[in-house]
Every structure is written in structure tokens, then in C-alpha cells.
Protein backbone atom coordinates (compact mmCIF):
# COMPACT_ATOMS: atom_id res chain seq x y z
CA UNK A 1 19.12 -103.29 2.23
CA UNK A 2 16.97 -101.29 4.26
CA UNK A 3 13.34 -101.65 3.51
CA UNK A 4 12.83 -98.40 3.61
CA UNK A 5 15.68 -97.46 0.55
CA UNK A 6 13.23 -98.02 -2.86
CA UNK A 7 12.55 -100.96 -4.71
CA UNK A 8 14.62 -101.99 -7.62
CA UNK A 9 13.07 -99.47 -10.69
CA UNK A 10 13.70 -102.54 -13.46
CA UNK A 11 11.24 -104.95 -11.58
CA UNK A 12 8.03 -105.49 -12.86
CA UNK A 13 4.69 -103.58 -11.54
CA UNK A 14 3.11 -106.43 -11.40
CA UNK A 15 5.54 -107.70 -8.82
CA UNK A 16 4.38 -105.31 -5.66
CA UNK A 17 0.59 -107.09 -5.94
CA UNK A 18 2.07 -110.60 -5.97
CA UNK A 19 0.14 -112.68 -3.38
CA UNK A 20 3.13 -113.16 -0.24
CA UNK A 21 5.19 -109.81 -1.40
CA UNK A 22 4.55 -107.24 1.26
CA UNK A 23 4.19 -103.72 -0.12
CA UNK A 24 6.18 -100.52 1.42
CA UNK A 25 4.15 -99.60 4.38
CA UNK A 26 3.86 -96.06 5.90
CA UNK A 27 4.58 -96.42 9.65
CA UNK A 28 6.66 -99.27 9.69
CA UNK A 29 9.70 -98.92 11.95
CA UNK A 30 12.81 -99.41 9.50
CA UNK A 31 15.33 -97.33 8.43
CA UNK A 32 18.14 -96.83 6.05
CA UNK A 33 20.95 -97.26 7.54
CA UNK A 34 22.71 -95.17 5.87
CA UNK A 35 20.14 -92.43 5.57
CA UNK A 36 20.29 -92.66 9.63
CA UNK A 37 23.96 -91.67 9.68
CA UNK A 38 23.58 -88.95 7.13
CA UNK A 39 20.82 -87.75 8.89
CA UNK A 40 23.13 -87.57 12.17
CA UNK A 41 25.75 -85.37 10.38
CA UNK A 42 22.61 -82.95 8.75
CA UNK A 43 21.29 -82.46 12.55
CA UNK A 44 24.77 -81.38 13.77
CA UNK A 45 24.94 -79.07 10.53
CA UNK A 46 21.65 -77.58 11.67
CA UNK A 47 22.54 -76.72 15.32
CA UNK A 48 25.59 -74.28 14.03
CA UNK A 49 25.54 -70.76 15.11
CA UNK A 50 22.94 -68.43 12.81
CA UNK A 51 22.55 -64.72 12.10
CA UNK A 52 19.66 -64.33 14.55
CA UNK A 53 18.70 -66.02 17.73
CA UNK A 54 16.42 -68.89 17.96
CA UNK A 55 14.07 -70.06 19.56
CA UNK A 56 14.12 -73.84 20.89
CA UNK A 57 10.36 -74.98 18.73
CA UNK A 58 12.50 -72.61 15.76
CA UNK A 59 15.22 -74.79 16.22
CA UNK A 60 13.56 -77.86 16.89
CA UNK A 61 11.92 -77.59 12.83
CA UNK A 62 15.16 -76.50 11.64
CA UNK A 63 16.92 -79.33 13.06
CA UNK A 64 13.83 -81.90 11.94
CA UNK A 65 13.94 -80.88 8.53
CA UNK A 66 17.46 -80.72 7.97
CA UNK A 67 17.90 -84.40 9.37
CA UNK A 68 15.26 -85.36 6.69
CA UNK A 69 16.80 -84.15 4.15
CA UNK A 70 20.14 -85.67 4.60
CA UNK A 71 18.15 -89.05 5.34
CA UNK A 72 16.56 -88.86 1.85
CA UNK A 73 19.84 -87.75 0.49
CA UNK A 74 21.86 -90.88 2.72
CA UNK A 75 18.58 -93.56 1.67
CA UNK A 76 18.51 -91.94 -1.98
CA UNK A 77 22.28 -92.50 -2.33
CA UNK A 78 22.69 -96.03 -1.21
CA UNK A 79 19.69 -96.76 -3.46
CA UNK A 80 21.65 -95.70 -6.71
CA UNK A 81 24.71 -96.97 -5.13
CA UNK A 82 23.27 -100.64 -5.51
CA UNK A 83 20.88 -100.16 -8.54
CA UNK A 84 24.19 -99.46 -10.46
CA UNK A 85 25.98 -102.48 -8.82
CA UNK A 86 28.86 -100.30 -7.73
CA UNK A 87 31.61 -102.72 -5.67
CA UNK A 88 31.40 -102.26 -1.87
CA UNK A 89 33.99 -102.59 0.54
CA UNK A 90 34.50 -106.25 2.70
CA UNK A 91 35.76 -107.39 5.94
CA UNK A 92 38.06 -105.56 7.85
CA UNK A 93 38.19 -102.63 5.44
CA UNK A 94 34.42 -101.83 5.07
CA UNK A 95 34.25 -102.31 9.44
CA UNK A 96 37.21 -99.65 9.86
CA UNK A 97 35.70 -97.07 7.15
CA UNK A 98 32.36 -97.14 8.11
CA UNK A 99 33.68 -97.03 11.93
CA UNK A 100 35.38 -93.66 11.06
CA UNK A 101 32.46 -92.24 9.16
CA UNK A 102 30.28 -93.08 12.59
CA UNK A 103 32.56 -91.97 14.85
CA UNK A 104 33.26 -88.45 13.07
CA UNK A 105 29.76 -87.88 12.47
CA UNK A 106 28.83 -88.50 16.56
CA UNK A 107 30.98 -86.36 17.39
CA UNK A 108 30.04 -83.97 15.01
CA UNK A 109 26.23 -84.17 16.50
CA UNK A 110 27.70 -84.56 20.31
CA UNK A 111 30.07 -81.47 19.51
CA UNK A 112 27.42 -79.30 18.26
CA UNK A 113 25.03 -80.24 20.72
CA UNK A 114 27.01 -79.39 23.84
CA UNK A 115 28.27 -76.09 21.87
CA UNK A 116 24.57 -75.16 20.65
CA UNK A 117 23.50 -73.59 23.59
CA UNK A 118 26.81 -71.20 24.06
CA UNK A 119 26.59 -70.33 20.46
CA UNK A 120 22.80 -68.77 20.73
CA UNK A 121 23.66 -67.12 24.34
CA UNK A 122 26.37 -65.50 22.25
CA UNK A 123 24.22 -64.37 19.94
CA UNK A 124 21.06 -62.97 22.38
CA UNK A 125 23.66 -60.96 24.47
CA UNK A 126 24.36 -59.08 21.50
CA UNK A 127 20.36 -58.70 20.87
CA UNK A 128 20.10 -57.63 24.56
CA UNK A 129 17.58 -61.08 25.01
CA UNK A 130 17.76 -63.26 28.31
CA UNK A 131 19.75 -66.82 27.57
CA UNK A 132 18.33 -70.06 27.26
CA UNK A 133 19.83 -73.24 29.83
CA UNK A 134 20.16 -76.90 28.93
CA UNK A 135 16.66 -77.40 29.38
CA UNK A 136 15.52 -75.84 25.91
CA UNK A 137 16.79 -79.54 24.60
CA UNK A 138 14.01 -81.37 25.40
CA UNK A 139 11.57 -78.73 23.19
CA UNK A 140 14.53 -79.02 20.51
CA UNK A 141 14.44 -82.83 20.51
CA UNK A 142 10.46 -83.16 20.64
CA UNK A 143 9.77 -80.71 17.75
CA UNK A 144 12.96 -82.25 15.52
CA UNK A 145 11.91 -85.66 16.40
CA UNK A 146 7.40 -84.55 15.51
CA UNK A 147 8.79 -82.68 12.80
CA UNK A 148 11.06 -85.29 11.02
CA UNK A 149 7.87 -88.18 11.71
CA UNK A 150 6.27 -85.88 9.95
CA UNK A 151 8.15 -85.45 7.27
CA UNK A 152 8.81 -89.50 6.97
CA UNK A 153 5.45 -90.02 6.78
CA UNK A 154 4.03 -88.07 4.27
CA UNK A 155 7.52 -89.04 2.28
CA UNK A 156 6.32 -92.45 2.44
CA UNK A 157 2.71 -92.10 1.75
CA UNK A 158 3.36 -90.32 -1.61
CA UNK A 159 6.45 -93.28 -2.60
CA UNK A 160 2.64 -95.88 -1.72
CA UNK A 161 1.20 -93.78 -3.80
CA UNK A 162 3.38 -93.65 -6.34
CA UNK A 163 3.79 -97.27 -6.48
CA UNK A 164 -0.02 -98.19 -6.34
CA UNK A 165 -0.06 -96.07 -9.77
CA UNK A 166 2.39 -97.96 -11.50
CA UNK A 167 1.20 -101.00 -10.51
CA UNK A 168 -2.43 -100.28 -11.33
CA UNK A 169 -1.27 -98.89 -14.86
CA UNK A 170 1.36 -101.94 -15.17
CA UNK A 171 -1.89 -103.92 -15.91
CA UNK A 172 -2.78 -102.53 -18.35
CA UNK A 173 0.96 -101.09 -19.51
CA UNK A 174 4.33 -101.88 -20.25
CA UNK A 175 6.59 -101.66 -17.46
CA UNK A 176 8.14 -98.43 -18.94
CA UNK A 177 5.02 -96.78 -20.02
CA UNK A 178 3.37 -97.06 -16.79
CA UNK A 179 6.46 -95.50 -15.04
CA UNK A 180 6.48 -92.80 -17.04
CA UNK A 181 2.50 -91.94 -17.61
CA UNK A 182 2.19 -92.45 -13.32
CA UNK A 183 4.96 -90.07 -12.64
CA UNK A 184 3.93 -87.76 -15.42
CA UNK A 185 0.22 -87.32 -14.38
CA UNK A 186 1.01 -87.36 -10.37
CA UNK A 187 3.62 -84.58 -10.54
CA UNK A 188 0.77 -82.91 -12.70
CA UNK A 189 -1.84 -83.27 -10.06
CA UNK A 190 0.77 -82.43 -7.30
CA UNK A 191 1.40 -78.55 -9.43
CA UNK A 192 -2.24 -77.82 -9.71
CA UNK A 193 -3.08 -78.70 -6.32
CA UNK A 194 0.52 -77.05 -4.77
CA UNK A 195 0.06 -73.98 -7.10
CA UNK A 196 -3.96 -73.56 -7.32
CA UNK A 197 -6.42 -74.59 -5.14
CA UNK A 198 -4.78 -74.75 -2.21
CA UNK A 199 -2.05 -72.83 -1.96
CA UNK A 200 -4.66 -70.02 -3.06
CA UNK A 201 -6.99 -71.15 -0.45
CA UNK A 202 -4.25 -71.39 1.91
CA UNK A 203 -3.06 -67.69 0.80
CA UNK A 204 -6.28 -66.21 1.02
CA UNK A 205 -7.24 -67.58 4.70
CA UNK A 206 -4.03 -66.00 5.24
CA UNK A 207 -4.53 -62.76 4.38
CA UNK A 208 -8.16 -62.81 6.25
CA UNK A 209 -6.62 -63.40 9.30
CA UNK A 210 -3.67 -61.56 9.28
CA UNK A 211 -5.25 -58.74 7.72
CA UNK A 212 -7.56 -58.16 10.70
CA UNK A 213 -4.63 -58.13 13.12
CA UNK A 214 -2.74 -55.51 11.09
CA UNK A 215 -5.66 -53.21 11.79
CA UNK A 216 -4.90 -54.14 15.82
CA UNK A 217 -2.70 -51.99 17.99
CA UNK A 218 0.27 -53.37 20.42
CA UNK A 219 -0.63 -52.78 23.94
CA UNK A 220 1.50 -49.60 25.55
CA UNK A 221 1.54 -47.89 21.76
CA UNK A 222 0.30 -44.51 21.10
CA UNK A 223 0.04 -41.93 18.64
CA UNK A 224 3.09 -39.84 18.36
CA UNK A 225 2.91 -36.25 18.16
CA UNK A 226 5.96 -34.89 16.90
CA UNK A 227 6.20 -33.80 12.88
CA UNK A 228 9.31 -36.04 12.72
CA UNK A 229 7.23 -38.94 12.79
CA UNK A 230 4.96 -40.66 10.47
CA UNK A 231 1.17 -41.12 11.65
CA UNK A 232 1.79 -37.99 13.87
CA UNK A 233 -0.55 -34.71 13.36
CA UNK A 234 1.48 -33.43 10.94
CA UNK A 235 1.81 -36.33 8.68
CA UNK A 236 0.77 -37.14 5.58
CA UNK A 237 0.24 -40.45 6.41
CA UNK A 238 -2.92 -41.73 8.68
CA UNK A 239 -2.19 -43.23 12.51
CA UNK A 240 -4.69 -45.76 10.98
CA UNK A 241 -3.43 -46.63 7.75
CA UNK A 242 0.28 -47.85 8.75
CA UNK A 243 -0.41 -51.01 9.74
CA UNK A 244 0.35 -52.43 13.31
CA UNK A 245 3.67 -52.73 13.04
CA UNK A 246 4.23 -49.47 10.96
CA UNK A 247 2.40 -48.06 13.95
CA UNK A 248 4.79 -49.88 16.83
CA UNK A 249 7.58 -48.63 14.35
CA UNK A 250 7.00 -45.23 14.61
CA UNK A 251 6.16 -44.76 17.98
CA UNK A 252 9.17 -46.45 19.41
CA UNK A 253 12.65 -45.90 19.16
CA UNK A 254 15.42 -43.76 21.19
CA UNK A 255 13.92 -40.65 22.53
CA UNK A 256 16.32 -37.42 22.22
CA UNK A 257 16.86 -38.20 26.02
CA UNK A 258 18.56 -41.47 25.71
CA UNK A 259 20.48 -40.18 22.86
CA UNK A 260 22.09 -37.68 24.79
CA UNK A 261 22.96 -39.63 27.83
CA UNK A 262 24.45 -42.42 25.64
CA UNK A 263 26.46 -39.44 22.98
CA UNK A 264 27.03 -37.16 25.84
CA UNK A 265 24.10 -34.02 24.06
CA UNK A 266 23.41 -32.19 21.18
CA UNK A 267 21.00 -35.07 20.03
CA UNK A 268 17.98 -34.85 17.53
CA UNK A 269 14.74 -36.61 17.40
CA UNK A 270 15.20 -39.35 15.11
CA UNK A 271 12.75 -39.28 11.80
CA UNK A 272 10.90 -42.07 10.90
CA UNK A 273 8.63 -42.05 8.03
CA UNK A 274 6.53 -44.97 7.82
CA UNK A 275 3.68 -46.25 4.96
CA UNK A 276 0.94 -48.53 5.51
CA UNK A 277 -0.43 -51.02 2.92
CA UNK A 278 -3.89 -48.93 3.42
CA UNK A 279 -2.02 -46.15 2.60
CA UNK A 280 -2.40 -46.06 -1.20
CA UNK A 281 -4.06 -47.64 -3.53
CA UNK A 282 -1.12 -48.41 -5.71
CA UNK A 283 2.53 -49.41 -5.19
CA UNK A 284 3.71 -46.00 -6.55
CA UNK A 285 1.10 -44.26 -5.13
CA UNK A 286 2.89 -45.51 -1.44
CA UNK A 287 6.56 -44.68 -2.96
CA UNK A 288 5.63 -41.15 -3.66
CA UNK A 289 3.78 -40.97 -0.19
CA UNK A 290 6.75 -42.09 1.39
CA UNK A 291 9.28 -39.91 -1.13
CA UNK A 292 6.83 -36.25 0.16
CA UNK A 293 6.58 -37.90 3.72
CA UNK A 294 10.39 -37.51 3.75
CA UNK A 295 9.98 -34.30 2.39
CA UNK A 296 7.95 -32.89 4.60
CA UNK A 297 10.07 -34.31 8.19
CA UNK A 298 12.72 -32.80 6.34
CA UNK A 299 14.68 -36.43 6.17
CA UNK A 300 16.74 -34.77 3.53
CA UNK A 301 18.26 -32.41 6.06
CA UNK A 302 19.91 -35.32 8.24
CA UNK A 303 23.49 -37.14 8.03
CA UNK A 304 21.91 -39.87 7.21
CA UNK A 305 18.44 -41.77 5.18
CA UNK A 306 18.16 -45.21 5.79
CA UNK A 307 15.78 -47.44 3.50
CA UNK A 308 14.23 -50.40 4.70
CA UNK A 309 12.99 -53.09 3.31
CA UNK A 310 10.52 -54.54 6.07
CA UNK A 311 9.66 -58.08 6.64
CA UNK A 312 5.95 -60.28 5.43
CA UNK A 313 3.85 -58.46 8.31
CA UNK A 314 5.64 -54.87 8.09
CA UNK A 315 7.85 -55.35 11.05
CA UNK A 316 11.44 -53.60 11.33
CA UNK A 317 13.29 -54.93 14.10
CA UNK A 318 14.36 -51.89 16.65
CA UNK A 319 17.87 -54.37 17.45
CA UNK A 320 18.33 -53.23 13.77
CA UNK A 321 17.32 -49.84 13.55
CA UNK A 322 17.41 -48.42 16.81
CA UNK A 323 21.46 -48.67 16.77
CA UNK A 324 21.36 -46.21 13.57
CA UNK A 325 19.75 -43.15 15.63
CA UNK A 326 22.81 -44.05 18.37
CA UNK A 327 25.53 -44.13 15.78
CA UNK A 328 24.22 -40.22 13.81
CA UNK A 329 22.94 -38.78 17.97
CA UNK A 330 19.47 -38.57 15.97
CA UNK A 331 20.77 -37.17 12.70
CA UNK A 332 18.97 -39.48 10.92
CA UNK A 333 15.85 -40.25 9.16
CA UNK A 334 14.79 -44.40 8.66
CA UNK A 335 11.99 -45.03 6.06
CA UNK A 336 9.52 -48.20 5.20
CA UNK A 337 6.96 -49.13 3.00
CA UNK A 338 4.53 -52.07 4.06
CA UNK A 339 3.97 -54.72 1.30
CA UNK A 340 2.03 -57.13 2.87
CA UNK A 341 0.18 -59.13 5.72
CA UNK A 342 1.64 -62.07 5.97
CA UNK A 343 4.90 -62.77 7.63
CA UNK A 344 7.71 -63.10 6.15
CA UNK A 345 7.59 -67.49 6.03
CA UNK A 346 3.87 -67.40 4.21
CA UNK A 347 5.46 -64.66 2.03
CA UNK A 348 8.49 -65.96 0.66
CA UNK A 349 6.15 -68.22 -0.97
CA UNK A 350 3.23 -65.97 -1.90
CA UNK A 351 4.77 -62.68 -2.23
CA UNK A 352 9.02 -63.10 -3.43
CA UNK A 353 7.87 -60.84 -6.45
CA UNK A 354 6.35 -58.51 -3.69
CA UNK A 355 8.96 -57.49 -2.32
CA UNK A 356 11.55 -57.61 -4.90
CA UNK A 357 8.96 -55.12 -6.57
CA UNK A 358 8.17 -52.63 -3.97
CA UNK A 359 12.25 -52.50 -2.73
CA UNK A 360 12.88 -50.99 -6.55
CA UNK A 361 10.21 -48.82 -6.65
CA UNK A 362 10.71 -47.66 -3.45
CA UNK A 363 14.27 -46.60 -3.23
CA UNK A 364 14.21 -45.83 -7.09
CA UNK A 365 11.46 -43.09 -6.45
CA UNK A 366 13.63 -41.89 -3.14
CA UNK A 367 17.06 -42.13 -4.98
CA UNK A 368 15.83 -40.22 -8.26
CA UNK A 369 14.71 -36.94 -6.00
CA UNK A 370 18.39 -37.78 -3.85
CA UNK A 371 20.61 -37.82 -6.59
CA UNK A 372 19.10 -34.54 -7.76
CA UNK A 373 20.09 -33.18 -4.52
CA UNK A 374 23.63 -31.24 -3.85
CA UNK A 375 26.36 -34.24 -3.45
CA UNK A 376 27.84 -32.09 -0.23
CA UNK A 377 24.61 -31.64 1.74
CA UNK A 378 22.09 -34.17 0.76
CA UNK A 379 22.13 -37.29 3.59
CA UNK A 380 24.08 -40.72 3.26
CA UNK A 381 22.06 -43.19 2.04
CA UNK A 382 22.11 -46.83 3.47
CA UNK A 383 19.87 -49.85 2.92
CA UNK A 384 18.74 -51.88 5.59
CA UNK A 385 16.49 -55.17 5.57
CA UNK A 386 15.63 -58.61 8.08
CA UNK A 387 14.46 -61.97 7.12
CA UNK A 388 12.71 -61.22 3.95
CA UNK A 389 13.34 -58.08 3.98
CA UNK A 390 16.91 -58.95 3.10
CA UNK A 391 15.85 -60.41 -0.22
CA UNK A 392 14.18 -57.26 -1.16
CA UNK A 393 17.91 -55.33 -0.48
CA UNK A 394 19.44 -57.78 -2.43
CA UNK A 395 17.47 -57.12 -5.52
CA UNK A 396 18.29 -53.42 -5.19
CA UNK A 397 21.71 -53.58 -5.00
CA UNK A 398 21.73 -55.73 -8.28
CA UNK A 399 20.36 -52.54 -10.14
CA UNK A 400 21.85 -50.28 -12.43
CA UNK A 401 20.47 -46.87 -10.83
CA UNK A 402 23.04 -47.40 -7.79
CA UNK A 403 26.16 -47.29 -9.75
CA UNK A 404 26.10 -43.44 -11.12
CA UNK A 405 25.04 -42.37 -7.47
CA UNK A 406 26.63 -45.23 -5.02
CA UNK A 407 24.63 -45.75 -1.61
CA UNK A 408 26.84 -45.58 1.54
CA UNK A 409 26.15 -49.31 2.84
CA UNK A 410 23.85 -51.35 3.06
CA UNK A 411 22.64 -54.31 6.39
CA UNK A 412 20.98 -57.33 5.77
CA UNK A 413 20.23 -59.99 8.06
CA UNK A 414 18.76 -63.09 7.50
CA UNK A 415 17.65 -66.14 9.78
């Protein structure tokens, strides 16, 4: 067996300080063998076809963290394989199965591989995003390989660690009781580190720094001035307060010009009603901001209201939104509420309650005021949301308020 698959759980602590036994080491060049080959068919799972383009460092961690975790499932497998003495396959048998299993799995990885590159040019033509060559690979491979050491390595230095407990407490211990006091107390110290000081620390460093470059501007964006948008004159919301993306958000989009060209005339200037995090004080404070910002753009007037949920930072991808002011020629009105800094991969772990939260409040303080409205002229009412956002839909459309007054539809997208 591989010396990298762990030692047998019914030896002895005492064993692993022995004088002549060698103890796991963290950099040492071995491999399960069959972790390797599991790994191979997790890599080619990894390079199918997503949602949403990538790009090749994206990939690259994707594909390095998948592989890991079909290595730990492959080495973790043949481990309990021969701690329960399970009968293994001889000869010419075990050479022809195992043959197979390689062969379907490298062509799996080879398959995907030489398909991986097609599959995201398919998917960036439909984003309107220039294509990627052959030569993204080597940035794949580099970060997959970096990010897998990675992951092997810090694996290996909390199995030491584990093991240096046992034995240490095996001195003192029975066998049994050492196992289970070392694995007790470490997973112990693992939560209250993982949980308080530093995934707080990390958290708040976070919000520091991304909260100064919310209050930034993207180069080329200006303050609108029509009443149809958020931030504008008019509005009841502050240029200042929406954030920098709720700021790039309203100030792009179609312009009434490109709507008629592409519809053929008799476009309107999209509405889009926007609310920063600095915006209120409260979460319901921002709904009802949003709910009279709507009011007062006259949102309720249009074909159609779109609710977003946006992602961490604020942003609302125009590949998603922009298409809903071609598809109504402008009759439509596309709303957001900002719920935090971060983006969207620091806040699926710090703020999943975040956004589940302000997606209710949100479209439950816009749908109460809709549903009062007359069924034959009040707009159609869709749900949209990206990357995290998506999660935030999700938790909306498992509530109870949508089934007396349906929504139209809702788009999600995730990565």
C-alpha cells in the first residue's frame, strides 16, 4: 500500500515513535495509487462545460480541487478497503479490470481536455466575450497542479498532526482513549479557530478593504440624469450611497437608441432603481426605499418589474439584465438592493443568511404593494439572480407569499 493511504487505526500509538519506524512525512513524493486514478477521472469531471465562462486561473482551482477531492476519496477508499480485509482480485483478472478502469478514465481526462476549450468558446460567444486558444492550458495546469500541492500538503500536515496527538496521549492512554480525546479536542480547536478568531479576522479585513472600494467609481461612469434612474436628480436615492457597482448599474444599460434600432422604434428608457448598502440604516429601511423608488420612476407602469438579487459586492451582470430591456423595447423596470461588500466567494461563507434575508424582505415588501395593484395593468413580475445571487432567488421561490399571486419567471445562474 501506498504510504501515503493511513496507517492501520488498530495499531498501537506507541508504534509511530518506535526507534527505525519512519513517521508519515509531509512532502514526501508518494502517492496512492488509487487515489491517483480517481483523481484523473475528478479532473476530467471538472473540465465539463459550466453555466458561465471561465477563466483559465478559475479553472485551474476548480480543476485542483476537484482532483483532490477524488484523491482523498480514491486514498480514503482503498484504506477501508484493506482495514476491513475485503478479497481483491489476482492475476489475469485484477490486470484486465484495473486496465479498463485506466483506460476509461484517460480517456475520460484526454476527452475532456481536447473538448474543454470548444465547450467555453461556446459559452463566451453567447456572453459576447473574445475566445480563449490552446494556450490557456498551461495557466490551467500550473494553478490545478499549485492548487492541488496545496491542498496535499496541508492534508498531510494536519493527518502529522493528528498522529503526533495520539501518540503523545497513547503514553499516557489507552489506545482507544487517546484516539478519541485527540480527535475530540483537535476538531474542537479546528471550530474555534475556523469559526472565531480568524474567520472573524479574516471577515473583518475583508470588509475594510472592500468597503473602501465600494465608495470608488469605475472609470467612464457618470451620474445619470434621467428620473428613470436611480442616483439621478430626481431620485430618492443618493449617486453616493449606491455603492460602485449600484452606481455602474444604473448608469449603463441600452439607451432608447439601441432599443429602437434593434426593435425597429417606439422604445422606452429602461428603469432601473438601484439601493446602496449606505442607503439605509436598516434592511427594511432599504426595501421600502427601493419599494417608493419604484414608485416614484413609475416601475409600476411598465410590462414588466424584474427583481434582482445581486451578487457579494452588489454587481448585476448587464449579459443578464441588459437582454430584459431588448425583449419589453424598454417597457421595463429592473430593481436591486445591495447587501454587502464582499464578493460573492467571501460571502457565501460570511453572509448565506444575508442574502437569503434581504431577497425576502425585498421582494415581500415589493410584492405586498404589487399584489394590491389591478391584476390587468400592474407589470409582470420576474426574479432574476447570478452567482450568489441565485441562492437568494432560490429562497424566495420556496415562500408561501408567491403562491396566491404567482411571479411570471424567474433566471438564475450560477458558476
Amino acid at each position: 500500500m501506498s504510504t501515503d493511504v493511513a496507517a492501520d487505526p488498530q495499531a498501537e500509538p506507541e508504534q509511530a515513535d518506535r526507534p527505525g519506524r519512519s513517521r508519515p512525512r509531509v512532502f514526501q513524493l508518494a502517492f496512492s495509487p488509487t487515489g491517483l486514478v480517481v483523481a484523473g477521472f475528478f479532473f476530467a469531471l471538472s473540465l465539463l462545460p459550466s453555466l458561465l465562462p471561465r477563466a483559465g486561473y478559475v479553472q485551474g482551482i476548480a480543476s485542483g480541487v476537484t482532483a483532490m477531492i477524488g484523491y482523498g476519496i480514491g486514498a480514503g477508499g482503498q484504506w477501508l478497503w484493506d482495514y476491513l480485509g475485503i478479497p481483491k482480485l489476482k492475476g489475469r483478472a485484477r490486470t484486465i479490470v484495473l486496465g479498463v478502469i485506466v483506460a476509461l478514465i484517460v480517456w475520460a481526462a484526454v476527452f475532456t481536455a481536447w473538448r474543454q476549450v470548444g465547450w467555453q468558446n461556446e459559452i463566451r460567444t453567447l456572453f459576447g466575450m473574445p475566445s480563449v486558444s490552446w494556450t490557456v492550458w498551461p495557466v490551467i495546469l500550473g494553478v490545478a497542479v499549485l492548487t492541488a500541492a496545496l491542498i496535499l500538503i496541508v492534508s498531510r500536515s494536519l493527518r502529522l498532526l493528528f498522529r503526533t496527538v495520539f501518540s503523545w496521549l497513547g503514553r499516557k492512554l489507552r489506545r482507544r482513549l487517546a484516539i478519541v480525546l485527540g480527535v475530540g479536542g483537535l476538531l474542537l480547536l479546528f471550530w474555534l479557530l475556523i469559526t472565531g478568531l480568524l474567520v472573524n479576522g479574516f471577515f473583518a479585513v475583508s470588509n475594510v478593504i472592500f468597503s473602501s472600494r465600494d465608495g470608488a467609481t469605475t472609470a467612464g461612469i457618470v451620474q445619470p440624469q434621467s428620473a428613470a434612474r436611480s442616483g439621478s436628480p430626481q431620485s430618492l436615492v443618493k449617486w453616493e450611497q449606491l455603492g460602485r457597482q449600484g452606481r455602474s448599474f444604473v448608469a449603463t444599460g441600452p439607451t432608447v437608441e439601441q432599443l429602437d434600432a434593434f426593435s425597429g422604434g417606439g422604445a422606452m428608457e429602461p428603469i432601473r432603481a438601484y439601493v446602496g448598502l449606505k442607503s439605509g440604516v436598516t434592511l427594511q429601511g432599504r426595501a421600502d426605499l427601493l419599494l417608493e423608488e419604484l414608485k416614484r420612476s413609475g416601475a409600476f407602469d411598465r410590462e414588466a418589474l424584474v427583481v434582482t438579487t445581486t451578487t457579494g459586492t452588489g454587481f448585476l451582470d448587464p449579459n443578464g439584465v441588459d437582454p430584459v430591456d431588448y425583449i419589453f423595447n424598454g417597457d421595463d423596470a429592473i430593481a436591486g438592493v445591495q447587501y454587502s461588500y464582499l464578493p460573492s466567494w467571501i460571502s457565501l461563507l460570511a453572509d448565506q443568511a444575508a442574502v437569503k434575508e434581504t431577497s425576502r424582505v425585498v421582494f415581500d415588501t415589493i410584492h405586498e404593494y404589487w399584489a394590491t395593484l389591478p391584476e390587468d395593468s400592474r407589470p409582470k413580475l420576474y426574479l432574476y439572480g447570478l452567482s450568489l445571487g441565485s441562492y437568494g432567488v432560490e429562497s424566495v421561490l420556496n415562500s408561501i407569499n408567491v403562491i396566491n399571486e404567482p411571479i411570471s419567471g424567474a433566471f438564475i445562474s450560477v458558476l
